[in-house]
N, C-alpha and C. Protein backbone atom coordinates (compact mmCIF):
# COMPACT_ATOMS: atom_id res chain seq x y z
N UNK A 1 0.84 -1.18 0.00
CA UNK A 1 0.00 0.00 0.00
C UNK A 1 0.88 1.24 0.00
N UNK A 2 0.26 2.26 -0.50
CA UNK A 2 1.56 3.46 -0.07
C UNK A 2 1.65 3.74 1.28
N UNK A 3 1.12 3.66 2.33
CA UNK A 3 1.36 3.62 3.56
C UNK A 3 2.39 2.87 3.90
N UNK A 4 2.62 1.89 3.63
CA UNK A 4 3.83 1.20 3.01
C UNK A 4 5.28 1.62 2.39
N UNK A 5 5.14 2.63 1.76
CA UNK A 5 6.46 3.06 1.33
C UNK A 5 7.21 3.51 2.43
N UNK A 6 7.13 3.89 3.08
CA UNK A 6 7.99 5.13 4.17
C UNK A 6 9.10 3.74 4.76
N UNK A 7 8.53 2.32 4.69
CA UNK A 7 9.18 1.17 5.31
C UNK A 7 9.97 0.47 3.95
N UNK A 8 9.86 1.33 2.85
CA UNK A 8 10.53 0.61 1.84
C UNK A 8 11.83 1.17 1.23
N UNK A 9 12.86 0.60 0.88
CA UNK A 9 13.63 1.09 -0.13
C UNK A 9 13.14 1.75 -0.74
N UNK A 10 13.38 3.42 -1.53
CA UNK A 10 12.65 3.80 -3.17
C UNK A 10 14.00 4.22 -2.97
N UNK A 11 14.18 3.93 -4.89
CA UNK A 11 15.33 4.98 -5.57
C UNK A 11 14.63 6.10 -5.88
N UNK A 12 15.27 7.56 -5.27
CA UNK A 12 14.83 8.74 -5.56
C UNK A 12 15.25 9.45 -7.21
N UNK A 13 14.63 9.86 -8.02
CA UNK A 13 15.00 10.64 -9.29
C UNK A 13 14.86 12.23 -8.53
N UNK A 14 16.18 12.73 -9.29
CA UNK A 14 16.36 14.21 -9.04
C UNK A 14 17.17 14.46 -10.26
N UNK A 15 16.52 15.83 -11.39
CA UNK A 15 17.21 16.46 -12.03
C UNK A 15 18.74 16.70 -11.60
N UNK A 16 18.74 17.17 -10.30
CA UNK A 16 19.59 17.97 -9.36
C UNK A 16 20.16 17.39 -8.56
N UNK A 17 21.15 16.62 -8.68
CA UNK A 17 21.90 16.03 -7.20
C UNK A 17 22.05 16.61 -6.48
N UNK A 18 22.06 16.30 -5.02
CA UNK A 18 21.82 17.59 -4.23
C UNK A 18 20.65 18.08 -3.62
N UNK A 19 19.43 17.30 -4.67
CA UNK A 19 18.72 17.70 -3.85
C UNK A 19 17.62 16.38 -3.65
N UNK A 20 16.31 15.92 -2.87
CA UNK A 20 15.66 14.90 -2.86
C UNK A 20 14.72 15.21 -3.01
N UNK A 21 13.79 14.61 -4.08
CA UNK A 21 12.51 13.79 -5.02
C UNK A 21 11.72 14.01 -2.98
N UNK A 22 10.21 14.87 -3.96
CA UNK A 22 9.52 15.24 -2.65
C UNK A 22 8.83 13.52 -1.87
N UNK A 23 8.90 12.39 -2.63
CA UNK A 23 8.72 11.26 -2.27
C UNK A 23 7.67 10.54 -3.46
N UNK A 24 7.38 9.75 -3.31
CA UNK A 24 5.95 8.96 -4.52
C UNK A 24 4.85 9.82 -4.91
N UNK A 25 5.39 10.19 -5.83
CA UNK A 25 4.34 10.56 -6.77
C UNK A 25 2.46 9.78 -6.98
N UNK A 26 1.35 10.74 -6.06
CA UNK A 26 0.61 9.65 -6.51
C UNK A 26 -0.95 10.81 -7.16
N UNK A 27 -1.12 10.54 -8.46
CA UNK A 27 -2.24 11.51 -9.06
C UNK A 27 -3.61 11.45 -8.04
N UNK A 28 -4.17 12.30 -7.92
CA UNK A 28 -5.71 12.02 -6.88
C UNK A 28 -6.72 12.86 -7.75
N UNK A 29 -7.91 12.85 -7.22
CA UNK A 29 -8.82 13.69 -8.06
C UNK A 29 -8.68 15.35 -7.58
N UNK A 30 -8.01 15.63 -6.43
CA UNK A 30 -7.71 16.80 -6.15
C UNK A 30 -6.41 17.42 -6.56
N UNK A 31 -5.46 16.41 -7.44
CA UNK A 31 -4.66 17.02 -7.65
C UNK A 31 -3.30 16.12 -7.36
N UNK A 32 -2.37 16.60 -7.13
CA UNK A 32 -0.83 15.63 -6.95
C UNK A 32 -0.85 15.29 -5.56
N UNK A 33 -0.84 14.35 -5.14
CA UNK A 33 0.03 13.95 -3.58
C UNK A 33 1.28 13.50 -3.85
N UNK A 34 1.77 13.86 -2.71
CA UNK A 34 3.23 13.15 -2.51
C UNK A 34 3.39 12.25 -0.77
N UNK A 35 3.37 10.94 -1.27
CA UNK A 35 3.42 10.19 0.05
C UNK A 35 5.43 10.14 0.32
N UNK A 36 5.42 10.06 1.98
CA UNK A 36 6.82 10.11 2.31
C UNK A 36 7.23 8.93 2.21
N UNK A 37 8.18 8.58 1.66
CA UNK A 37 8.79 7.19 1.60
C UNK A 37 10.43 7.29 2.24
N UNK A 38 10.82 5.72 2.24
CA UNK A 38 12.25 5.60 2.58
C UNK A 38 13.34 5.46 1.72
N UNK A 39 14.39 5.09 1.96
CA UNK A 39 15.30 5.05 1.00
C UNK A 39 16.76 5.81 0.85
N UNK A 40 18.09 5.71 0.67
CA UNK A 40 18.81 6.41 0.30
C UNK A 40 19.54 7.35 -0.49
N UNK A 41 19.01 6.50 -1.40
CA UNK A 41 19.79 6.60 -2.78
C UNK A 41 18.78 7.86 -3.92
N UNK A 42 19.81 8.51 -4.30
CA UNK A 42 19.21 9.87 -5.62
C UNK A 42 20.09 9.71 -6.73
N UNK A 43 19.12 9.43 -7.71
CA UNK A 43 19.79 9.35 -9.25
C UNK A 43 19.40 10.62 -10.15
N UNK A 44 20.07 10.82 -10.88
CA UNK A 44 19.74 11.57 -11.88
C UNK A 44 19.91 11.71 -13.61
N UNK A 45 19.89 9.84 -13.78
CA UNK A 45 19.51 9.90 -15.28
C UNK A 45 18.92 8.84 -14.59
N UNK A 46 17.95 8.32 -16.22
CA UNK A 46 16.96 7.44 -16.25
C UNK A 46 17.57 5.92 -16.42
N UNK A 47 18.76 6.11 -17.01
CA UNK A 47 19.60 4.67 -16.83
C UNK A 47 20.41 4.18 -15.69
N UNK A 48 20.68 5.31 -14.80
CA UNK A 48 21.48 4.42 -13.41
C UNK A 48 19.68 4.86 -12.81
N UNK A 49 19.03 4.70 -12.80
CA UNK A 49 17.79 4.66 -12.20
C UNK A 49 17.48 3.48 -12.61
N UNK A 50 16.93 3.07 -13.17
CA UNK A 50 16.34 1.54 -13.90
C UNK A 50 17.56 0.63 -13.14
N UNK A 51 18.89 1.13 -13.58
CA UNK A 51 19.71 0.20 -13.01
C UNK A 51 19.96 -0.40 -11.62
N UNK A 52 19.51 0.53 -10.98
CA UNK A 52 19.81 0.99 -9.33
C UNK A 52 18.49 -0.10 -8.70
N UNK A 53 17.01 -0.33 -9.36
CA UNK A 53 16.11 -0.97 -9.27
C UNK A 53 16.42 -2.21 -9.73
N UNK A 54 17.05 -2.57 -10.62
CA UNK A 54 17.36 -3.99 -11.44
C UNK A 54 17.99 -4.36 -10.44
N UNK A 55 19.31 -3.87 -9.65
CA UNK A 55 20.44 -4.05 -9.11
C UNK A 55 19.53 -4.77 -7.37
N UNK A 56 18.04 -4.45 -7.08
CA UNK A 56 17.66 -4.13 -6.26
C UNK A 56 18.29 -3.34 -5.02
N UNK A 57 18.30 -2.16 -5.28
CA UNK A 57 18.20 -1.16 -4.06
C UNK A 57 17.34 -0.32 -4.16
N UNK A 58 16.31 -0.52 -4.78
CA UNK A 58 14.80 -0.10 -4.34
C UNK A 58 13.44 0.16 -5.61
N UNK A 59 12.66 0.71 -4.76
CA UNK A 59 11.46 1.04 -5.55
C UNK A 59 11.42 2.00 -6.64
N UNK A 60 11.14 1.82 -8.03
CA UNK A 60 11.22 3.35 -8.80
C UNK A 60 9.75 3.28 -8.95
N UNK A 61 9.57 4.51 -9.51
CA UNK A 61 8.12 4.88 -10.20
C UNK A 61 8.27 5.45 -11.43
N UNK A 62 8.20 4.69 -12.68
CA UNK A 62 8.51 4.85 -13.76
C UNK A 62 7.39 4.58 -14.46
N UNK A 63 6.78 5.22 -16.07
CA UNK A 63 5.45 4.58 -16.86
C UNK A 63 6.21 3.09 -17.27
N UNK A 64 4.97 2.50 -17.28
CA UNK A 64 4.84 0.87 -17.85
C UNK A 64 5.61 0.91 -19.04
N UNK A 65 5.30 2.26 -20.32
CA UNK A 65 6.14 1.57 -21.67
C UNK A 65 7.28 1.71 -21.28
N UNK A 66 8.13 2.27 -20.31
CA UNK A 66 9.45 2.24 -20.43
C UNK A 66 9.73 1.12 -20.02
N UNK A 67 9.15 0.18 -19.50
CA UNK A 67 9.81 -1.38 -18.33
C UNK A 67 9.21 -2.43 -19.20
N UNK A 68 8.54 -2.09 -19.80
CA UNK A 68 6.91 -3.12 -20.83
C UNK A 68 8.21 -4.33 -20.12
N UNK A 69 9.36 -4.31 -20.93
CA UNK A 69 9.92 -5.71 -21.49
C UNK A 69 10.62 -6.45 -20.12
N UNK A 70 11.14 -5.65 -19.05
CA UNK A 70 11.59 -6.37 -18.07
C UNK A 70 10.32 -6.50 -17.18
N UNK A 71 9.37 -6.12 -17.17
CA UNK A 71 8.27 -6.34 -16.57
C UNK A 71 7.73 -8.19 -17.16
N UNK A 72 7.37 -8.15 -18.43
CA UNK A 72 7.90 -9.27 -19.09
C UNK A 72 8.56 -10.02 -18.70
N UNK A 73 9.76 -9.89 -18.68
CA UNK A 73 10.41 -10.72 -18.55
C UNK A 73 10.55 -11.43 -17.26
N UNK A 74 10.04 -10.60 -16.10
CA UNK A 74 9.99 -11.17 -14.61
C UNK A 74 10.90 -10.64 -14.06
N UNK A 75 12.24 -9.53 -14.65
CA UNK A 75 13.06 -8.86 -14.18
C UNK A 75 12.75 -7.70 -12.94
N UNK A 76 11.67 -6.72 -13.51
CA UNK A 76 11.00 -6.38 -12.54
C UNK A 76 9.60 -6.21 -12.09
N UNK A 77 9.39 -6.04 -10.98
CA UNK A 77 8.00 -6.88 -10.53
C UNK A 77 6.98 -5.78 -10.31
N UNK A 78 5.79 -5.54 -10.49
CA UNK A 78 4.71 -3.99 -10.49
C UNK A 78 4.30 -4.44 -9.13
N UNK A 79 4.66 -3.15 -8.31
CA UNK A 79 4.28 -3.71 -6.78
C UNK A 79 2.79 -2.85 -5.98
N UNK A 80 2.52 -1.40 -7.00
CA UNK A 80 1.74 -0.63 -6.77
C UNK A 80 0.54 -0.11 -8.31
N UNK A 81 0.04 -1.45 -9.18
CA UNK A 81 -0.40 -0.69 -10.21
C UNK A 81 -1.14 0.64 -10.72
């Protein structure tokens, strides 16, 4: 559940090293939330991100077409659809 995250690994995305991703992104009918999650780690391209998740050290939140194929493949697993 996202109540759940704050106890999980997430890999954070930041344009900006330096600085930290306000936490999980989640759309609502009022607008953006951001739930607090756990985690260490801040990337800032989209390939040591994917990687950093493959590698397991944590949760990303990425769209489906970018993973379609390791999702597929059983590489990585949809834990929040």
């Amino acid at each position: 559940s996202l109540e759940d995250l704050a106890s999980h690994a997430v890999v954070h995305y930041s344009v900006n090293l330096g600085t930290r991703a306000q936490g999980f992104e989640v759309a609502t009918e009022n607008g953006t939330q951001w739930v607090k999650t756990g985690g260490m780690l801040t990337v800032n391209s989209t390939e040591t991100y994917h990687a950093a998740c493959l590698a397991g050290l944590g949760i990303i939140q990425v769209p489906r077409v970018g993973v379609h194929d390791a999702l597929r493949a059983g590489t990585l697993v949809e834990v929040l659809p």
